[in-house]
C-alpha atoms as a PDB file:
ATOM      1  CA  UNK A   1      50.359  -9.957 -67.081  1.00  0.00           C
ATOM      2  CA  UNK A   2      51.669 -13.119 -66.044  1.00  0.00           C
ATOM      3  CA  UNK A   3      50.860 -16.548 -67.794  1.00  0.00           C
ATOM      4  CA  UNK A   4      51.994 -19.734 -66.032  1.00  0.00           C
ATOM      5  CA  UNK A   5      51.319 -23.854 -67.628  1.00  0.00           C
ATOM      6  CA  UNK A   6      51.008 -26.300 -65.605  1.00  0.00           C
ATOM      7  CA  UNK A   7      49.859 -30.176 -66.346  1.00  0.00           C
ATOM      8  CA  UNK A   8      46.530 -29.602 -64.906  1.00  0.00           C
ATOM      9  CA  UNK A   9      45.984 -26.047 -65.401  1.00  0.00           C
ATOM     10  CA  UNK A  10      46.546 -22.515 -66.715  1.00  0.00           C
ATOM     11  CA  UNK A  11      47.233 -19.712 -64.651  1.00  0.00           C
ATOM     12  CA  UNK A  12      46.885 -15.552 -66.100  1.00  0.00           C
ATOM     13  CA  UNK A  13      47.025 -13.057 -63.457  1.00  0.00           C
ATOM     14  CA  UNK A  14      46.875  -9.714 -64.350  1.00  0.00           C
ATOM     15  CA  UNK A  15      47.640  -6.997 -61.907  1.00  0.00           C
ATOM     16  CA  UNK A  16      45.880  -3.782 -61.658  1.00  0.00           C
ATOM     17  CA  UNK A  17      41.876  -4.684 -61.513  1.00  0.00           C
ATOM     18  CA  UNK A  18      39.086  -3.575 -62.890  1.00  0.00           C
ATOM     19  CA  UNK A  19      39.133  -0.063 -63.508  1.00  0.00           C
ATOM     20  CA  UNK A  20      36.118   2.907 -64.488  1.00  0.00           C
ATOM     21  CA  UNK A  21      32.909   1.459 -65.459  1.00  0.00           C
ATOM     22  CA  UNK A  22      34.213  -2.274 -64.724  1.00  0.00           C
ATOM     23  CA  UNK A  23      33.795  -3.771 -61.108  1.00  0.00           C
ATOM     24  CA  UNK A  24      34.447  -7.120 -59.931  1.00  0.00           C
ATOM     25  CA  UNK A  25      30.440  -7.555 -59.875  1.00  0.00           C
ATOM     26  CA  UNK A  26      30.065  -6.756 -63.095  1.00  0.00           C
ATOM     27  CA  UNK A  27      33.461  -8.131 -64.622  1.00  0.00           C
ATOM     28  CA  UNK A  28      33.002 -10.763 -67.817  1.00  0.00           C
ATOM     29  CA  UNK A  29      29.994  -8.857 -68.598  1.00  0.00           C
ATOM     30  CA  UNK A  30      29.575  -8.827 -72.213  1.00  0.00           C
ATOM     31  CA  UNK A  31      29.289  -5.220 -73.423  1.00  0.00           C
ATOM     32  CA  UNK A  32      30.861  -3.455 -70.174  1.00  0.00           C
ATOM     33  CA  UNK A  33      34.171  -2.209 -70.722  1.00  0.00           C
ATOM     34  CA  UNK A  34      36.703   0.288 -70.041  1.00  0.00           C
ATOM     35  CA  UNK A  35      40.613   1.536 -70.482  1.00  0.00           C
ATOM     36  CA  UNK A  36      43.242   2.876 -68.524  1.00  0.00           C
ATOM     37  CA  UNK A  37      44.718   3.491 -71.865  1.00  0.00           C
ATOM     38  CA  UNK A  38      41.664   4.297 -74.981  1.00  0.00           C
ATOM     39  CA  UNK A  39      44.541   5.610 -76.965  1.00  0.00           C
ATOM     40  CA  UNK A  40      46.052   2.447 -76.939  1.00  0.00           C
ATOM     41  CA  UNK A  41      43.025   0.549 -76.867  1.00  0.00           C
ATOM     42  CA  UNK A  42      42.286   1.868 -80.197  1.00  0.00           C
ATOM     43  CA  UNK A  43      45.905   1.214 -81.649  1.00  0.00           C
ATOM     44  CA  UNK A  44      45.550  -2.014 -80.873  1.00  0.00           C
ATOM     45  CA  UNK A  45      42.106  -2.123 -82.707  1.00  0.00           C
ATOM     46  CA  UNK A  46      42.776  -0.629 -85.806  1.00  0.00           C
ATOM     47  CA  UNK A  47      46.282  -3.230 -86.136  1.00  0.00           C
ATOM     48  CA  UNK A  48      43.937  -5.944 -85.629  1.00  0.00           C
ATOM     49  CA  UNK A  49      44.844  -7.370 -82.357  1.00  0.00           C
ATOM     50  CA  UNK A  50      41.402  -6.996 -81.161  1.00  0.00           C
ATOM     51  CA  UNK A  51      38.273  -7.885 -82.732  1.00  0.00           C
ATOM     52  CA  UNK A  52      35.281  -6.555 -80.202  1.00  0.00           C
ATOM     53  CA  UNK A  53      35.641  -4.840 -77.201  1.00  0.00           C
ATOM     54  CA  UNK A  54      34.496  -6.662 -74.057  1.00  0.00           C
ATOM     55  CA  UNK A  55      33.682 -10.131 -75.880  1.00  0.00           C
ATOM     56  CA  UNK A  56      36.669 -12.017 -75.152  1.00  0.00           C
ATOM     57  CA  UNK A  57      35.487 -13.679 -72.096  1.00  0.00           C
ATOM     58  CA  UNK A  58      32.471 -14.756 -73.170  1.00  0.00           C
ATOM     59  CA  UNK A  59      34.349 -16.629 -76.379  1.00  0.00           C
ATOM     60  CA  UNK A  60      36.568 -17.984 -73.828  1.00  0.00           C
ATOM     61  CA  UNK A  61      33.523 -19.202 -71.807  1.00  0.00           C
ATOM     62  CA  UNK A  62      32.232 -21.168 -74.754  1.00  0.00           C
ATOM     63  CA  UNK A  63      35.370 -22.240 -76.301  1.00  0.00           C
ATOM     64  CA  UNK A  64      35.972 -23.998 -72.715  1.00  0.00           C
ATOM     65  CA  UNK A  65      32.387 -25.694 -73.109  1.00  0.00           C
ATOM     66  CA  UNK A  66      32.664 -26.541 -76.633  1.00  0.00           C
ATOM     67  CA  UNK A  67      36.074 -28.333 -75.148  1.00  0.00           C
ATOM     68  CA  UNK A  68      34.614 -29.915 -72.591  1.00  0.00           C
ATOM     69  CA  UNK A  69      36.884 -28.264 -69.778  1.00  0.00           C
ATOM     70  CA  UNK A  70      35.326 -26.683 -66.248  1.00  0.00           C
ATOM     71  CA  UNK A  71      34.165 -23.209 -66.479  1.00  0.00           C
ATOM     72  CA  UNK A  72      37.795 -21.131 -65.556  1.00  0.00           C
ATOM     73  CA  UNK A  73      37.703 -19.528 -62.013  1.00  0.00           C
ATOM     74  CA  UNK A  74      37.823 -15.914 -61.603  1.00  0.00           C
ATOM     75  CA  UNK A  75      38.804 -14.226 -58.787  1.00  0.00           C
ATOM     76  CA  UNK A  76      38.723 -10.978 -59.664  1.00  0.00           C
ATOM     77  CA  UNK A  77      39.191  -7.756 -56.656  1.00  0.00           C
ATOM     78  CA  UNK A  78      40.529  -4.103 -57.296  1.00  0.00           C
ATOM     79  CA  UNK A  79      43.657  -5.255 -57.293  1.00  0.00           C
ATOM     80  CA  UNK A  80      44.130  -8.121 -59.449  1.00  0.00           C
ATOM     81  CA  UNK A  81      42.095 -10.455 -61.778  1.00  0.00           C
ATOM     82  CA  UNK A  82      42.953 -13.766 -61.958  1.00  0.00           C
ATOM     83  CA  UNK A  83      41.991 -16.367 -63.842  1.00  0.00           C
ATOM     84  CA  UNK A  84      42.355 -20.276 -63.786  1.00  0.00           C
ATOM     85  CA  UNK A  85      41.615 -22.545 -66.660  1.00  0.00           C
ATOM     86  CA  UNK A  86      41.576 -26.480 -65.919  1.00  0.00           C
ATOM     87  CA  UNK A  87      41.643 -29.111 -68.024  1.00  0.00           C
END
């Protein structure tokens, strides 16, 4: 994953795609998710680094609005999701 700042915007690209049950049409999704890695997944869960599975765009999304900053652009294809966050 790759996060870059700029003054107007924030950048996170993160290669790889969606992957199993996750497509770009169906990406953001609350509730659909999936894992190259569920092993991992759940490590990461049960140190606390993840709260809900498959919510954290949908915070984001409203987090944004409560801030009063544009929706963030995805551009999401099986080979990379992107996403751009503006002020």
């Amino acid at each position: 994953m790759r996060v870059s700042w700029f003054k107007d915007r924030i950048e996170i690209i993160s290669p790889g795609g969606p992957y199993g049950n996750v497509t770009p049409e169906n990406f953001g999704e609350p509730g659909i998710t999936d894992y190259r890695n569920p092993n991992l997944a759940a490590t990461m869960k049960i140190l606390g680094f993840v709260q809900i599975f498959g919510r954290g765009l949908a915070i984001a999304r409203k987090e944004l609005e409560v801030n009063g900053n544009p929706p963030m652009e995805l551009n999401v294809n099986q080979s990379v999701v992107a996403c751009t966050i503006r002020r």
